[in-house]
C-alpha atoms as a PDB file:
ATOM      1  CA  UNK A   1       0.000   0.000   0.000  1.00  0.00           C
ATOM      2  CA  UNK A   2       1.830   3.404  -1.118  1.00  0.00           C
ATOM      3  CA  UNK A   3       0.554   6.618   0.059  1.00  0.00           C
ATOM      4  CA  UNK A   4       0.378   9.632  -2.454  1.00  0.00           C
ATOM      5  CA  UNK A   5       3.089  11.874  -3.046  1.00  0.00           C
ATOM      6  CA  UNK A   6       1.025  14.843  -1.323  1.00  0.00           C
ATOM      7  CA  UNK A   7       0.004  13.299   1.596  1.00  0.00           C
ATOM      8  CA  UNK A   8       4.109  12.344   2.441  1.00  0.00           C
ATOM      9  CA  UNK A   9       4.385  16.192   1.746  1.00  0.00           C
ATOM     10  CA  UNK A  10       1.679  17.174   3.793  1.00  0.00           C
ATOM     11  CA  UNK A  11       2.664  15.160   6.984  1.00  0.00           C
ATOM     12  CA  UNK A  12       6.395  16.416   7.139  1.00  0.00           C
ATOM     13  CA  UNK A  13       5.035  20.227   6.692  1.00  0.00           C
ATOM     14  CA  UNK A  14       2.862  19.126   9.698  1.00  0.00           C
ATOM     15  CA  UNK A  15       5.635  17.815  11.233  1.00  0.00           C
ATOM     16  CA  UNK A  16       7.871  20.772  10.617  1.00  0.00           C
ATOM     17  CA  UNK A  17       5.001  23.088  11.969  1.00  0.00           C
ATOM     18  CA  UNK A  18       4.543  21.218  14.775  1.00  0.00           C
ATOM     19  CA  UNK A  19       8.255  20.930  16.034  1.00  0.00           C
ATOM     20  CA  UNK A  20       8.622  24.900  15.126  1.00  0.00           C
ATOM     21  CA  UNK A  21       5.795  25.486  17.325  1.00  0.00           C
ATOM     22  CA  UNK A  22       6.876  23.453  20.202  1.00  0.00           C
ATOM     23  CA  UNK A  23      10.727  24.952  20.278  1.00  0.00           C
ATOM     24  CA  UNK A  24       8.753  28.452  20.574  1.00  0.00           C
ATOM     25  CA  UNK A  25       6.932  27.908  23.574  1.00  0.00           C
ATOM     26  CA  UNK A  26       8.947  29.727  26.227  1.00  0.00           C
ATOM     27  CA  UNK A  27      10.185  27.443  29.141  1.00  0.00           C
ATOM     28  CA  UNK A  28       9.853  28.392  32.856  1.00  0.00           C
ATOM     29  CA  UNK A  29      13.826  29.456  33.524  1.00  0.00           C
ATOM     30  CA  UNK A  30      13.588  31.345  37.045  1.00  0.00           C
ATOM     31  CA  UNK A  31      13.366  29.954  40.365  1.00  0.00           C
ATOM     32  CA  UNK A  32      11.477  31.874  43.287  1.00  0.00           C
ATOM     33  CA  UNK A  33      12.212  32.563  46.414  1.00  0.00           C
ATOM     34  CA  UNK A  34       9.407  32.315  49.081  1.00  0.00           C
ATOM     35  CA  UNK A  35       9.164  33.603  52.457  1.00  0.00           C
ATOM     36  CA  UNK A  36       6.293  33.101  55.451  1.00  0.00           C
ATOM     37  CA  UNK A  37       6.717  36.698  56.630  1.00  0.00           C
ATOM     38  CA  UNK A  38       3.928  36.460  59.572  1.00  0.00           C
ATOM     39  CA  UNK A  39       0.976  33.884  60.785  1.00  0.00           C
ATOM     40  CA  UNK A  40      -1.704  34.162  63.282  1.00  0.00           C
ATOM     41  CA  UNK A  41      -5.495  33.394  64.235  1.00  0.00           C
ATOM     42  CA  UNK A  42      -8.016  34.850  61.402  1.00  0.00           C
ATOM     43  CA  UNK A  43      -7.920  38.173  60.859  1.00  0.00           C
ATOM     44  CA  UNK A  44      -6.322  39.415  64.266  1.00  0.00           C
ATOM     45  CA  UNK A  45      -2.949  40.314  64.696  1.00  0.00           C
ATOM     46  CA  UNK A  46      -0.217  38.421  63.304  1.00  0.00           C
ATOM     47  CA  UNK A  47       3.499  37.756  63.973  1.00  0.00           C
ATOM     48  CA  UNK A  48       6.581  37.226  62.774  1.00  0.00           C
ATOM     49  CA  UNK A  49       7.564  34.045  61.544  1.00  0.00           C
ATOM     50  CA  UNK A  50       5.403  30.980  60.311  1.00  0.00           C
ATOM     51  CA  UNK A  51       4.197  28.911  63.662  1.00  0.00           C
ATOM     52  CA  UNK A  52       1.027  29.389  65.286  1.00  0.00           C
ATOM     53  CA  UNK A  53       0.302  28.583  68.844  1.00  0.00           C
ATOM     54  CA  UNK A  54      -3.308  27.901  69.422  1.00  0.00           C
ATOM     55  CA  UNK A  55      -5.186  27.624  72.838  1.00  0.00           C
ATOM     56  CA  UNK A  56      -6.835  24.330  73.651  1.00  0.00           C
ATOM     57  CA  UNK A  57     -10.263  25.338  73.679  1.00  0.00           C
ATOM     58  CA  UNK A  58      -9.575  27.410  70.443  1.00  0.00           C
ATOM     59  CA  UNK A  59      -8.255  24.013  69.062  1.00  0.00           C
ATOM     60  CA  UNK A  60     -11.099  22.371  69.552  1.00  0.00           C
ATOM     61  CA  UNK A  61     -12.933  24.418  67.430  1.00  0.00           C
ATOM     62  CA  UNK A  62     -12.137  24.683  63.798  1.00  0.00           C
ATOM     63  CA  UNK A  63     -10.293  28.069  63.395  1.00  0.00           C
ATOM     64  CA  UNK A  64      -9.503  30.247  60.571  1.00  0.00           C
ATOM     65  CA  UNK A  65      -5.780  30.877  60.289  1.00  0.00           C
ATOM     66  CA  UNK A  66      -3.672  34.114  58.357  1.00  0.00           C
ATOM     67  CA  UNK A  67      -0.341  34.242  56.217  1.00  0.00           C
ATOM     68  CA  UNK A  68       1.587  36.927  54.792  1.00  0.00           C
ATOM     69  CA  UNK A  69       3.541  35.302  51.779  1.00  0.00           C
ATOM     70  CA  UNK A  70       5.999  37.371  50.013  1.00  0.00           C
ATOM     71  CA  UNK A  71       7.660  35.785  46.381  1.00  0.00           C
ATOM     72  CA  UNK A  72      10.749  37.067  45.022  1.00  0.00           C
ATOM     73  CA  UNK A  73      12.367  35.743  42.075  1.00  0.00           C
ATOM     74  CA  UNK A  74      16.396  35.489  42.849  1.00  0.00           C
ATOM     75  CA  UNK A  75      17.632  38.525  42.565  1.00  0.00           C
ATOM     76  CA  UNK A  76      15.014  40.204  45.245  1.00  0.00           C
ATOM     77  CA  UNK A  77      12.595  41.458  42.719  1.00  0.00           C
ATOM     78  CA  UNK A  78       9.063  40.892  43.819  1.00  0.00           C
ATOM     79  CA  UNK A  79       6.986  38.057  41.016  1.00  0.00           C
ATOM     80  CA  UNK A  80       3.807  39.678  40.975  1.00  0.00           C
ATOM     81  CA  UNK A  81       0.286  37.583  40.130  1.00  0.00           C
ATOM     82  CA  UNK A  82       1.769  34.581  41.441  1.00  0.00           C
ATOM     83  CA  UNK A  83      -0.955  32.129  42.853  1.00  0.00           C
ATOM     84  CA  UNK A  84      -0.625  30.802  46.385  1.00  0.00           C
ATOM     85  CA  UNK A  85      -2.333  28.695  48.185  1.00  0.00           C
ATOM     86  CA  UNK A  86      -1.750  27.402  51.482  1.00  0.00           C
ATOM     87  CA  UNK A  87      -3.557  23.876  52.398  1.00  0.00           C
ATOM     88  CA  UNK A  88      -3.637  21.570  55.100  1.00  0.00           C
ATOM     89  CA  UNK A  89      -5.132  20.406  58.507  1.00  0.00           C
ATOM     90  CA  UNK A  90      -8.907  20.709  56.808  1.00  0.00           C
ATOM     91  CA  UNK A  91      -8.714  24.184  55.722  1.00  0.00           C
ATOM     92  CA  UNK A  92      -7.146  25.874  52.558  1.00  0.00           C
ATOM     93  CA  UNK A  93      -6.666  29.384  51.251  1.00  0.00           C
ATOM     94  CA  UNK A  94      -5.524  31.382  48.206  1.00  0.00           C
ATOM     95  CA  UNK A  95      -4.642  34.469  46.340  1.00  0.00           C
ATOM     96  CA  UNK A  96      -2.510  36.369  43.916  1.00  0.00           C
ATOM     97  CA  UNK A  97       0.506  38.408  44.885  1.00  0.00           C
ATOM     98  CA  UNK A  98       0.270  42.211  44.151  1.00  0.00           C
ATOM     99  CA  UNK A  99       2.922  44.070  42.458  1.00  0.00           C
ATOM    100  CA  UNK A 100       5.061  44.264  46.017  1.00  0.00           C
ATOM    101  CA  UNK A 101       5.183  40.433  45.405  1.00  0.00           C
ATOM    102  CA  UNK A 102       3.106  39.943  48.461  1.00  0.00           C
ATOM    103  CA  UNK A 103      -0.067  38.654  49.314  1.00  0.00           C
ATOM    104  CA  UNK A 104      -2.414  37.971  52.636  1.00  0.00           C
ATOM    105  CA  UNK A 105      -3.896  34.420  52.873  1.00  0.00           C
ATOM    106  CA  UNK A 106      -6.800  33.554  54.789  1.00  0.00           C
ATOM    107  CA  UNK A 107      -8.796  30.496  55.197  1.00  0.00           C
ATOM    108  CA  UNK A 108     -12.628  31.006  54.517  1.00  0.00           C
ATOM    109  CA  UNK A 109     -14.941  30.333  57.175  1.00  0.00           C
ATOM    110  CA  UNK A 110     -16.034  27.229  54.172  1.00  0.00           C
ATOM    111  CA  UNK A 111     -11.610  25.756  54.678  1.00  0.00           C
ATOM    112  CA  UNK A 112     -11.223  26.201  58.273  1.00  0.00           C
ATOM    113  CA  UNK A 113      -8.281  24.686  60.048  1.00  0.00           C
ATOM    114  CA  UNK A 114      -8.490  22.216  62.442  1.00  0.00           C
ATOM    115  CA  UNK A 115      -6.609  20.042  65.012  1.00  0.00           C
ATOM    116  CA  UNK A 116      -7.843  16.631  66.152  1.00  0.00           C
ATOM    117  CA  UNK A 117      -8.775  16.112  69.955  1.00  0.00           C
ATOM    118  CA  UNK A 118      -5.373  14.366  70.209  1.00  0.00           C
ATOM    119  CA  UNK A 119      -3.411  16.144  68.069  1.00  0.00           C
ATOM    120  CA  UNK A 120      -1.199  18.938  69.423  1.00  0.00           C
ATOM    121  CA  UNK A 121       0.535  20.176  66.399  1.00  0.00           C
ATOM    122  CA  UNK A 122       0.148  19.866  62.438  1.00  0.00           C
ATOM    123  CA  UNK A 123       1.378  21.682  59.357  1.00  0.00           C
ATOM    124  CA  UNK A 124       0.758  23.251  56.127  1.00  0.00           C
ATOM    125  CA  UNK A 125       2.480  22.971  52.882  1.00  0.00           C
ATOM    126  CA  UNK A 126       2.564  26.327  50.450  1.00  0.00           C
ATOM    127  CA  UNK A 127       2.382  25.705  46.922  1.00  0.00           C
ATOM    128  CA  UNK A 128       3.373  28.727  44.297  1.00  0.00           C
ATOM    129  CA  UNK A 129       2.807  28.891  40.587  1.00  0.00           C
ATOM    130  CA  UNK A 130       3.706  31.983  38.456  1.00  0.00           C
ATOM    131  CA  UNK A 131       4.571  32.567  34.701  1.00  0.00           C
ATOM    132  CA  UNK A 132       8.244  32.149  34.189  1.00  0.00           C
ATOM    133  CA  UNK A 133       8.980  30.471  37.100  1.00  0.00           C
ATOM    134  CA  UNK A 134       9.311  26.344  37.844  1.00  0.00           C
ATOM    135  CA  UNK A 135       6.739  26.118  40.306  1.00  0.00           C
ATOM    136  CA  UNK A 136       7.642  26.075  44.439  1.00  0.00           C
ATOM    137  CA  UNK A 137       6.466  23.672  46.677  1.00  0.00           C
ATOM    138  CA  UNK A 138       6.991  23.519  50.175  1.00  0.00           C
ATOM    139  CA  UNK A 139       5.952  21.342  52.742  1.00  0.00           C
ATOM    140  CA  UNK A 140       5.228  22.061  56.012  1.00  0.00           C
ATOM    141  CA  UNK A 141       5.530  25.681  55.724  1.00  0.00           C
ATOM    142  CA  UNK A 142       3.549  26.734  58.308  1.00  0.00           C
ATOM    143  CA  UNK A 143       3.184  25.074  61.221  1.00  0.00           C
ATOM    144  CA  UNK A 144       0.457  25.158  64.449  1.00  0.00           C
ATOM    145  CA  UNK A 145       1.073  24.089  68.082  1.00  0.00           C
ATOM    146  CA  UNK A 146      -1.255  23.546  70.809  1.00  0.00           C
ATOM    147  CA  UNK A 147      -0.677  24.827  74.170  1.00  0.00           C
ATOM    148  CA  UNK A 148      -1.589  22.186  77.050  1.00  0.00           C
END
């Protein structure tokens, strides 16, 4: 069985298409950096650093928990519109950095966190994605404690 003459034509002009295509799509080439710049309860006050220590009969309740994220790419310069979400425990949260490369998470009172009656500490893992940039995971990037 021989194929036509055109049709062999047609499929390597496809193919050449197809690869020139491909080699134009631009590849992410930039690594972020990430830093948990404060955590607390909700919407209250929050401090430095990315633990949160939680009452007992706040941790018995499910609880809405805060993050101030800031992304940098490597040289300091903030990667604005980068999507991060913060998950774990039960609850989950997300939002876009602004053009400071920084951003506010907040669980929703529909992603609350929560600790288990016998559980007296648990994490959260950050995931970033942004144009440009191989995406950043990190796990256990925040991290809350229960006080006896």
């Amino acid at each position: 069985m021989e194929l036509p003459i055109n049709i062999v034509v047609m499929l390597v002009v496809a193919m050449v298409a197809l690869a020139t295509l491909i080699s134009i799509i631009p590849t992410p080439t930039k690594e972020m950096s990430v830093f948990v710049e404060k955590t607390g309860l909700g919407t209250g006050s929050l401090q430095s650093g990315n633990s949160i220590i939680v009452g007992a009969t706040t941790a018995q309740n499910p609880f809405a928990v805060s993050a101030v994220v800031k992304v940098t790419d490597k040289d300091g310069n903030p990667v604005r519109d980068a999507n991060v979400i913060l998950k774990g425990l039960g609850g989950a949260a997300s939002n876009t950095t602004d053009i400071n490369g920084v951003t506010v998470l907040t669980t929703p009172s529909t992603a609350l966190v929560r600790l288990d009656p016998n559980q007296n500490e648990g994490t959260m893992d950050l995931k970033i994605l942004a144009d440009g940039f191989y995406d950043y995971e990190k796990k256990d990037a925040v991290m809350i404690v229960k006080t006896r």
